[in-house]
C-alpha atoms as a PDB file:
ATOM      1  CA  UNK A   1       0.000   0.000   0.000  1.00  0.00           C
ATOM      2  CA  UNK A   2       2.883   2.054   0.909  1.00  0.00           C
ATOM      3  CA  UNK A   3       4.561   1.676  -2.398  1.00  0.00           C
ATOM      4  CA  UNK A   4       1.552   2.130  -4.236  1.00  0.00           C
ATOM      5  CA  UNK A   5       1.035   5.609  -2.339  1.00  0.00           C
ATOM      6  CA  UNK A   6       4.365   6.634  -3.362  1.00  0.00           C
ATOM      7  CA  UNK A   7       4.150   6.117  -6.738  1.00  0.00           C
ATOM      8  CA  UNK A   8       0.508   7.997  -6.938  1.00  0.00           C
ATOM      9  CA  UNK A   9       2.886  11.143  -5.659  1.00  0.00           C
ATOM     10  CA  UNK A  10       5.519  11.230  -8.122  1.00  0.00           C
ATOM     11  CA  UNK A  11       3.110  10.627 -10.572  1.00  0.00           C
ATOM     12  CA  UNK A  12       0.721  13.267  -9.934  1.00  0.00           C
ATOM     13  CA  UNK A  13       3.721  15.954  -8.345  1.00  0.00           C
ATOM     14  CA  UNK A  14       6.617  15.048 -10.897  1.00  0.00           C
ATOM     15  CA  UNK A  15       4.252  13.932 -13.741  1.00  0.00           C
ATOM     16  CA  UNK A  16       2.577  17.031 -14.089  1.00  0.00           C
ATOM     17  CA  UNK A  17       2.976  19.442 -16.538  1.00  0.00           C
ATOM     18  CA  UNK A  18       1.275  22.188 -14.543  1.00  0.00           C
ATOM     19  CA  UNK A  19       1.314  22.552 -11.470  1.00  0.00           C
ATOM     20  CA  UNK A  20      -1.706  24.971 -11.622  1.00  0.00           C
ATOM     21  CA  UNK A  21      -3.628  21.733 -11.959  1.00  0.00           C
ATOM     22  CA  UNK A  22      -2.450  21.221  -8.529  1.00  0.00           C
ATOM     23  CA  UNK A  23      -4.728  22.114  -5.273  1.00  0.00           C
ATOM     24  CA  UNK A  24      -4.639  21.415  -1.749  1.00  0.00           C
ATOM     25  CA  UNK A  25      -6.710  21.497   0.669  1.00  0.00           C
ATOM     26  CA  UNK A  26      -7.787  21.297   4.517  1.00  0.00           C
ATOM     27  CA  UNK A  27     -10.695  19.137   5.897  1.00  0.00           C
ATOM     28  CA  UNK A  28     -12.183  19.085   9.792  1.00  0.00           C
ATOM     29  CA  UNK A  29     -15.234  17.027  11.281  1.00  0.00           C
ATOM     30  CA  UNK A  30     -16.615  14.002  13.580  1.00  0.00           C
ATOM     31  CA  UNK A  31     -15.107  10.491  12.945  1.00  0.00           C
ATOM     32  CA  UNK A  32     -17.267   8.300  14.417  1.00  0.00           C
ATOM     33  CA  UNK A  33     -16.811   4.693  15.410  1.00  0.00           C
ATOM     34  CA  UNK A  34     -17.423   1.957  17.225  1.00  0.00           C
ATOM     35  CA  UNK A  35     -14.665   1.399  19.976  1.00  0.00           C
ATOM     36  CA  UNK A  36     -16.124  -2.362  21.033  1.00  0.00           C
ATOM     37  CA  UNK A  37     -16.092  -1.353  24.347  1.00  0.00           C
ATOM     38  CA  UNK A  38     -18.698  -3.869  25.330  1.00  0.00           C
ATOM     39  CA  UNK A  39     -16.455  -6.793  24.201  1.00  0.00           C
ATOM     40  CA  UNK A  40     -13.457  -5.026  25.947  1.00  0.00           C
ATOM     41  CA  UNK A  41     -15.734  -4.613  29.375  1.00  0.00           C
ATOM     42  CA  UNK A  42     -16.415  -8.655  28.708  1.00  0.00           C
ATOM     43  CA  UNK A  43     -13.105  -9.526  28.061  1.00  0.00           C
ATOM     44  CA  UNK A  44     -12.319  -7.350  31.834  1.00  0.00           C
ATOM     45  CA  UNK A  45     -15.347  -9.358  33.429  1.00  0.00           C
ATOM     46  CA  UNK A  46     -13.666 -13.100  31.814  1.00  0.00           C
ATOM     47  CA  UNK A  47     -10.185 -11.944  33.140  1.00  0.00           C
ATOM     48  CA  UNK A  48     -11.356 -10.390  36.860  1.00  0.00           C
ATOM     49  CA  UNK A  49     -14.295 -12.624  37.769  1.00  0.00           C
ATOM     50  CA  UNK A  50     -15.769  -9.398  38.587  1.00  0.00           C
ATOM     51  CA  UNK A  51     -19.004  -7.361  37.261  1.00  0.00           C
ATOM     52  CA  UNK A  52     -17.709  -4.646  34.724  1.00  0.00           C
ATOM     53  CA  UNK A  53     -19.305  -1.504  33.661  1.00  0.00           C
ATOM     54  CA  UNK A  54     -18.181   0.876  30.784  1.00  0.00           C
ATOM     55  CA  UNK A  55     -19.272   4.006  29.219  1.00  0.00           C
ATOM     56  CA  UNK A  56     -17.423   5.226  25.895  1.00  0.00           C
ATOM     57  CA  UNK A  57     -16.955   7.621  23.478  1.00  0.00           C
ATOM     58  CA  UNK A  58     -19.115   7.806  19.760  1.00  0.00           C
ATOM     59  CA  UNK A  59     -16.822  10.500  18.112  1.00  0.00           C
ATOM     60  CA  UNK A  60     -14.048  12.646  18.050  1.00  0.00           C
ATOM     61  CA  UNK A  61     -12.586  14.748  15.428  1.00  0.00           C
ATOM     62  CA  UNK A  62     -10.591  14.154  13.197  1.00  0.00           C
ATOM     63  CA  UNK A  63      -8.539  16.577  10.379  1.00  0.00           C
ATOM     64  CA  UNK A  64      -7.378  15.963   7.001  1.00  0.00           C
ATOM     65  CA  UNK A  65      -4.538  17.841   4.915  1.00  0.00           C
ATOM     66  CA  UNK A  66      -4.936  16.841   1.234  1.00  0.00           C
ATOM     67  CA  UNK A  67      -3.688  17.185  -2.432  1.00  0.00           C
ATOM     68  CA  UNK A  68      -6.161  17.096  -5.512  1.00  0.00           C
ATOM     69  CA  UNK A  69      -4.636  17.069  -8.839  1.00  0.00           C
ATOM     70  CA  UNK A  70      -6.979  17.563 -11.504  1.00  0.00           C
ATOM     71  CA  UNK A  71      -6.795  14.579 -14.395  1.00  0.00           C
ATOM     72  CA  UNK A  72     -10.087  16.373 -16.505  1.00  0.00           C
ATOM     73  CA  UNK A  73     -12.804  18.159 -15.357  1.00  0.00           C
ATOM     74  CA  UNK A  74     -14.743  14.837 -14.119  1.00  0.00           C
ATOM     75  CA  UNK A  75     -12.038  13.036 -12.437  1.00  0.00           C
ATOM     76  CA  UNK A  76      -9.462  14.014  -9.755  1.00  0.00           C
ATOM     77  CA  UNK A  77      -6.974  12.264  -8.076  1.00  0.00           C
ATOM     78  CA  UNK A  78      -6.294  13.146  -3.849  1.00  0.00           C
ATOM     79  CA  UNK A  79      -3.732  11.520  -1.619  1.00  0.00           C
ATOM     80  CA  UNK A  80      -4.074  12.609   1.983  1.00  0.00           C
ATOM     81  CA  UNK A  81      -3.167  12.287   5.371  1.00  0.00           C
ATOM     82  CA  UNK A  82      -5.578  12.079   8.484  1.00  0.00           C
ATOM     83  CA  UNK A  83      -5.176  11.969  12.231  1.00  0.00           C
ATOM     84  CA  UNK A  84      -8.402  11.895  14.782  1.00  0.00           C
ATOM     85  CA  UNK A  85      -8.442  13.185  18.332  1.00  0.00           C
ATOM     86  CA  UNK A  86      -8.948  10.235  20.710  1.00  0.00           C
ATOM     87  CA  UNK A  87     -11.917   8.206  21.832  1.00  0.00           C
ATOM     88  CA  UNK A  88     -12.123   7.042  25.653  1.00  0.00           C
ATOM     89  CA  UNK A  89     -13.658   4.430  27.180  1.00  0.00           C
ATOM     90  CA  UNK A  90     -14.063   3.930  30.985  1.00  0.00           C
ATOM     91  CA  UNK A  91     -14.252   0.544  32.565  1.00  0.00           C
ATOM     92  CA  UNK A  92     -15.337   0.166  36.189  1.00  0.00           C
ATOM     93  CA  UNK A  93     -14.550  -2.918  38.388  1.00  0.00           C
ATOM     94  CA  UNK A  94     -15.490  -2.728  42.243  1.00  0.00           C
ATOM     95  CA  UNK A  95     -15.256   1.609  42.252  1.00  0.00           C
ATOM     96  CA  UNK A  96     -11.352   1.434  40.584  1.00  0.00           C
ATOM     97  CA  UNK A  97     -11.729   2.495  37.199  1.00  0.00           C
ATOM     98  CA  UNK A  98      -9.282   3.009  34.418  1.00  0.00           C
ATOM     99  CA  UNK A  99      -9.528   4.895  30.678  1.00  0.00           C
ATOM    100  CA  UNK A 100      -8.893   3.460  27.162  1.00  0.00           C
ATOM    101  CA  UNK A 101      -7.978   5.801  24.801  1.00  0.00           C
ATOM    102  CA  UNK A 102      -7.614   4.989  20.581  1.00  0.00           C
ATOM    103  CA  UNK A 103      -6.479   7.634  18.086  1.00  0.00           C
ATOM    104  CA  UNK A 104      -6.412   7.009  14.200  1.00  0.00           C
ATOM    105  CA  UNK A 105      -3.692   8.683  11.558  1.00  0.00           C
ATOM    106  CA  UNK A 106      -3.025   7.650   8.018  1.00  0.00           C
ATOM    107  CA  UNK A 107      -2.422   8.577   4.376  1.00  0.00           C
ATOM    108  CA  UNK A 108      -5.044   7.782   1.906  1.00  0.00           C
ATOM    109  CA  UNK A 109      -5.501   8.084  -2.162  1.00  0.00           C
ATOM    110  CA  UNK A 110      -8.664   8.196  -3.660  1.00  0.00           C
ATOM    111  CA  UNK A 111     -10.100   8.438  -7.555  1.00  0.00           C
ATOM    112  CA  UNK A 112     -12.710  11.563  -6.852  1.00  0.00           C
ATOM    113  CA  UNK A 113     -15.537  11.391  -9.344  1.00  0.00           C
ATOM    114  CA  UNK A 114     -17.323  15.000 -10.404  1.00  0.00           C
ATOM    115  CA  UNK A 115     -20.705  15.463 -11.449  1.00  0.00           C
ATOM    116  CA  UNK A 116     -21.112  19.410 -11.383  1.00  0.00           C
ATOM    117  CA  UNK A 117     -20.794  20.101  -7.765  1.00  0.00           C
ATOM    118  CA  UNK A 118     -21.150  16.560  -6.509  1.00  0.00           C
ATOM    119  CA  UNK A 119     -18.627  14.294  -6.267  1.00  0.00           C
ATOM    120  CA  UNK A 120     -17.827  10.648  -4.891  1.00  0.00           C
ATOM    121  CA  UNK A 121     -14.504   8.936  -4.313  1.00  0.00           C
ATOM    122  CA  UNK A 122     -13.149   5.720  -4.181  1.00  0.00           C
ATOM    123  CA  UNK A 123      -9.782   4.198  -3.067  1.00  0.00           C
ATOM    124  CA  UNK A 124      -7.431   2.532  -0.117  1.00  0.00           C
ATOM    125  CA  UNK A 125      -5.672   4.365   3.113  1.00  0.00           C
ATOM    126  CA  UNK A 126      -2.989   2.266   5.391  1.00  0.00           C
ATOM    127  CA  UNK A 127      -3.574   3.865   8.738  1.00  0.00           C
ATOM    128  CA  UNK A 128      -2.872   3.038  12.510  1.00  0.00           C
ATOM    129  CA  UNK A 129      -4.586   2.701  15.455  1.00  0.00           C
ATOM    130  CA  UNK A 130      -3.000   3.526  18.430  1.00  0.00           C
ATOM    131  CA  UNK A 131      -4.282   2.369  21.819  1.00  0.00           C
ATOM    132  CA  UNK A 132      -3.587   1.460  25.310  1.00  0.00           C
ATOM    133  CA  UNK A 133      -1.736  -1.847  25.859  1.00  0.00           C
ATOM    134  CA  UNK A 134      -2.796  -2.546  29.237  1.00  0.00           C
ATOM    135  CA  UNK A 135      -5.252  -1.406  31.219  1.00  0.00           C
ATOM    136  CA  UNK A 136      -4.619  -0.990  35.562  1.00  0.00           C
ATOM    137  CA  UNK A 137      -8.038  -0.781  38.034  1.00  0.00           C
ATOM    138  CA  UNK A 138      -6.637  -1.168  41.485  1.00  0.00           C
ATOM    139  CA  UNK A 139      -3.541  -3.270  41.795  1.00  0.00           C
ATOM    140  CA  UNK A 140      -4.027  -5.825  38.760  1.00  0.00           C
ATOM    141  CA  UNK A 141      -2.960  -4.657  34.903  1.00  0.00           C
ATOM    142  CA  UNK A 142      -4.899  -6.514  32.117  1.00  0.00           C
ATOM    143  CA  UNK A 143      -3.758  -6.555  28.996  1.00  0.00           C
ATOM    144  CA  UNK A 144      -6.240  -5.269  26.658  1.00  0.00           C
ATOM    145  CA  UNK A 145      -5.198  -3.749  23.283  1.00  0.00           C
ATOM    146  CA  UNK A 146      -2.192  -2.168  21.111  1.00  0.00           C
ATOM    147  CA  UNK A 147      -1.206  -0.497  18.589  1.00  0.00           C
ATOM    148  CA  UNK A 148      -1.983  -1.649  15.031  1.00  0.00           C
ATOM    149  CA  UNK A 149      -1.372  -0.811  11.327  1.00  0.00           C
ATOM    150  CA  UNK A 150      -2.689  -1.962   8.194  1.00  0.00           C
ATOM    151  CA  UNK A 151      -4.836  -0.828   5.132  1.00  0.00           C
ATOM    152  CA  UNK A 152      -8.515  -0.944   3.819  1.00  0.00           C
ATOM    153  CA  UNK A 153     -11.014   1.051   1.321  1.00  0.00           C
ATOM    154  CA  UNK A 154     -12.478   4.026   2.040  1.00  0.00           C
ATOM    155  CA  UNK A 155     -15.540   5.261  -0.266  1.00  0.00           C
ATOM    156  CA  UNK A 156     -17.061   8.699   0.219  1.00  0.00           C
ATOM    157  CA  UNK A 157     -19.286  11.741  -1.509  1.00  0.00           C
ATOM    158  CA  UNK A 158     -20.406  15.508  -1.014  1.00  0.00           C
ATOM    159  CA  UNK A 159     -20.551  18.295  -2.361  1.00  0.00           C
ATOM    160  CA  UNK A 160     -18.088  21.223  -3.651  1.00  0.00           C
ATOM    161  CA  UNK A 161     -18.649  24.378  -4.472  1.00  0.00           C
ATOM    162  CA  UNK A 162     -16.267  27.161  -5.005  1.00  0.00           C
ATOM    163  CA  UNK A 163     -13.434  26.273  -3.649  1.00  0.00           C
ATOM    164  CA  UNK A 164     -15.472  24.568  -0.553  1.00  0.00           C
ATOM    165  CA  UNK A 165     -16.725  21.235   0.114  1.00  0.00           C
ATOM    166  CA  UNK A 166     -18.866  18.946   2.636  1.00  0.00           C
ATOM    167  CA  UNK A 167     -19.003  15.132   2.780  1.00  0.00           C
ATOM    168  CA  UNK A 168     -19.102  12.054   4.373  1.00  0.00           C
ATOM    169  CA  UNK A 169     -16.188   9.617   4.342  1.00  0.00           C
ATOM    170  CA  UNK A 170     -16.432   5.547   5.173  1.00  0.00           C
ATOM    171  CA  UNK A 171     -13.099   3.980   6.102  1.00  0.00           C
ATOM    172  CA  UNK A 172     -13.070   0.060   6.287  1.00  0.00           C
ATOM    173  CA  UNK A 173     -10.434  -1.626   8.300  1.00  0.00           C
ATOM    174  CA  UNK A 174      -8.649   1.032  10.443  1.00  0.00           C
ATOM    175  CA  UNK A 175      -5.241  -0.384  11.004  1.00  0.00           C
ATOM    176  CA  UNK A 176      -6.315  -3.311   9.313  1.00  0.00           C
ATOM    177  CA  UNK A 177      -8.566  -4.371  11.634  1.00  0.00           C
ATOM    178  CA  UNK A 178     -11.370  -5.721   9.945  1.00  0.00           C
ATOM    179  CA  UNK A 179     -13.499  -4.404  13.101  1.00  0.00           C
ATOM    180  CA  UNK A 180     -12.758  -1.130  13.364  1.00  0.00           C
ATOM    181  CA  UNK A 181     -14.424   0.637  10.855  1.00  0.00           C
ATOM    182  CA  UNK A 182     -14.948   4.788  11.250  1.00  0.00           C
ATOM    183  CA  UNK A 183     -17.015   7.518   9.420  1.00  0.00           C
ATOM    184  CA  UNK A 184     -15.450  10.635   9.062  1.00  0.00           C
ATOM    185  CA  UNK A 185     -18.275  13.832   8.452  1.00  0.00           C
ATOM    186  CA  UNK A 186     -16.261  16.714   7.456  1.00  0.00           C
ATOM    187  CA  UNK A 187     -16.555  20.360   5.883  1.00  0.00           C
ATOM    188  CA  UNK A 188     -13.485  21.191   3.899  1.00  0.00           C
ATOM    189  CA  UNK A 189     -12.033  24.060   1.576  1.00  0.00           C
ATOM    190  CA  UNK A 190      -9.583  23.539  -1.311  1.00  0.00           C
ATOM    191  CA  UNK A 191      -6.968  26.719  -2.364  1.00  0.00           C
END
């Protein structure tokens, strides 16, 4: 995936012969996914013997810096690169608690698609999820989670007008995990 990211930059950077065709751009939103905190909570229960409640985090944000090099008017290739704020989860055993926290980053590429101002994209990102390795409540550590990297598809649409744009992205398999898949709900401009 790496390698195949690469060679979509000096392609599109090097390959160019204008670099007016060239714009980049700046997106914010919510990324929201599923953390599986219930199955982390029952995985704490299995390990302690003990009753385990949780309460979690639906979203966080998330920002994405981006190039957009313009093949014809109806199709665009974009590489990018994401990172997302965390999401916490809060498991309770016998009043000690302790905090999970994930956070997301990655580079993606993407075909973008233009039909006057909408558009819709299609392509791969090799991201990595970064989380807590073990978790502590009272005196005993369990080991929970880690970090991960790996690569998936990502699929998306909006709309873009003037130099502006709003959309919804779906990435499958954050850090290759074929579980941990995240929306990201974003307004953007392009300069």
């Amino acid at each position: 995936m790496v390698k195949l990211l690469k060679i979509l930059l000096i392609t599109i950077f090097l390959g160019s012969p204008s670099i007016a065709e060239i714009k980049f751009g700046v997106e914010g939103g919510l990324l929201y996914a599923d953390m599986r905190a219930e199955e982390t909570a029952q995985t704490l229960a299995n390990l302690s013997g003990s009753t385990v409640t949780y309460e979690y985090d639906e979203a966080t944000w998330q920002g994405r810096f981006f190039a957009d090099y313009a093949i014809n008017d109806g199709f665009h290739a974009e590489i990018g690169y994401f990172i997302s704020g965390s999401l916490d989860a809060t498991y309770k055993i016998s009043g000690d608690s302790a905090t999970e926290s994930y956070d997301a980053m990655g580079i993606d590429a993407a075909g973008v698609f233009y039909a006057d101002d909408l558009f819709f994209k299609a392509g791969m990102h090799s991201s990595e999820l970064n989380g807590a390795a073990s978790l502590k409540i009272g005196s005993t550590t369990y080991n929970i989670s880690d970090s991960i990297s790996g690569s998936g598809f990502l699929v998306g649409g909006g709309v873009d007008t003037d130099g502006s744009r709003v959309g919804l992205t779906y990435y499958s398999d954050l850090g290759g995990d074929s579980n941990s898949d995240a929306t990201f709900l974003y307004y953007g401009v392009k300069f």
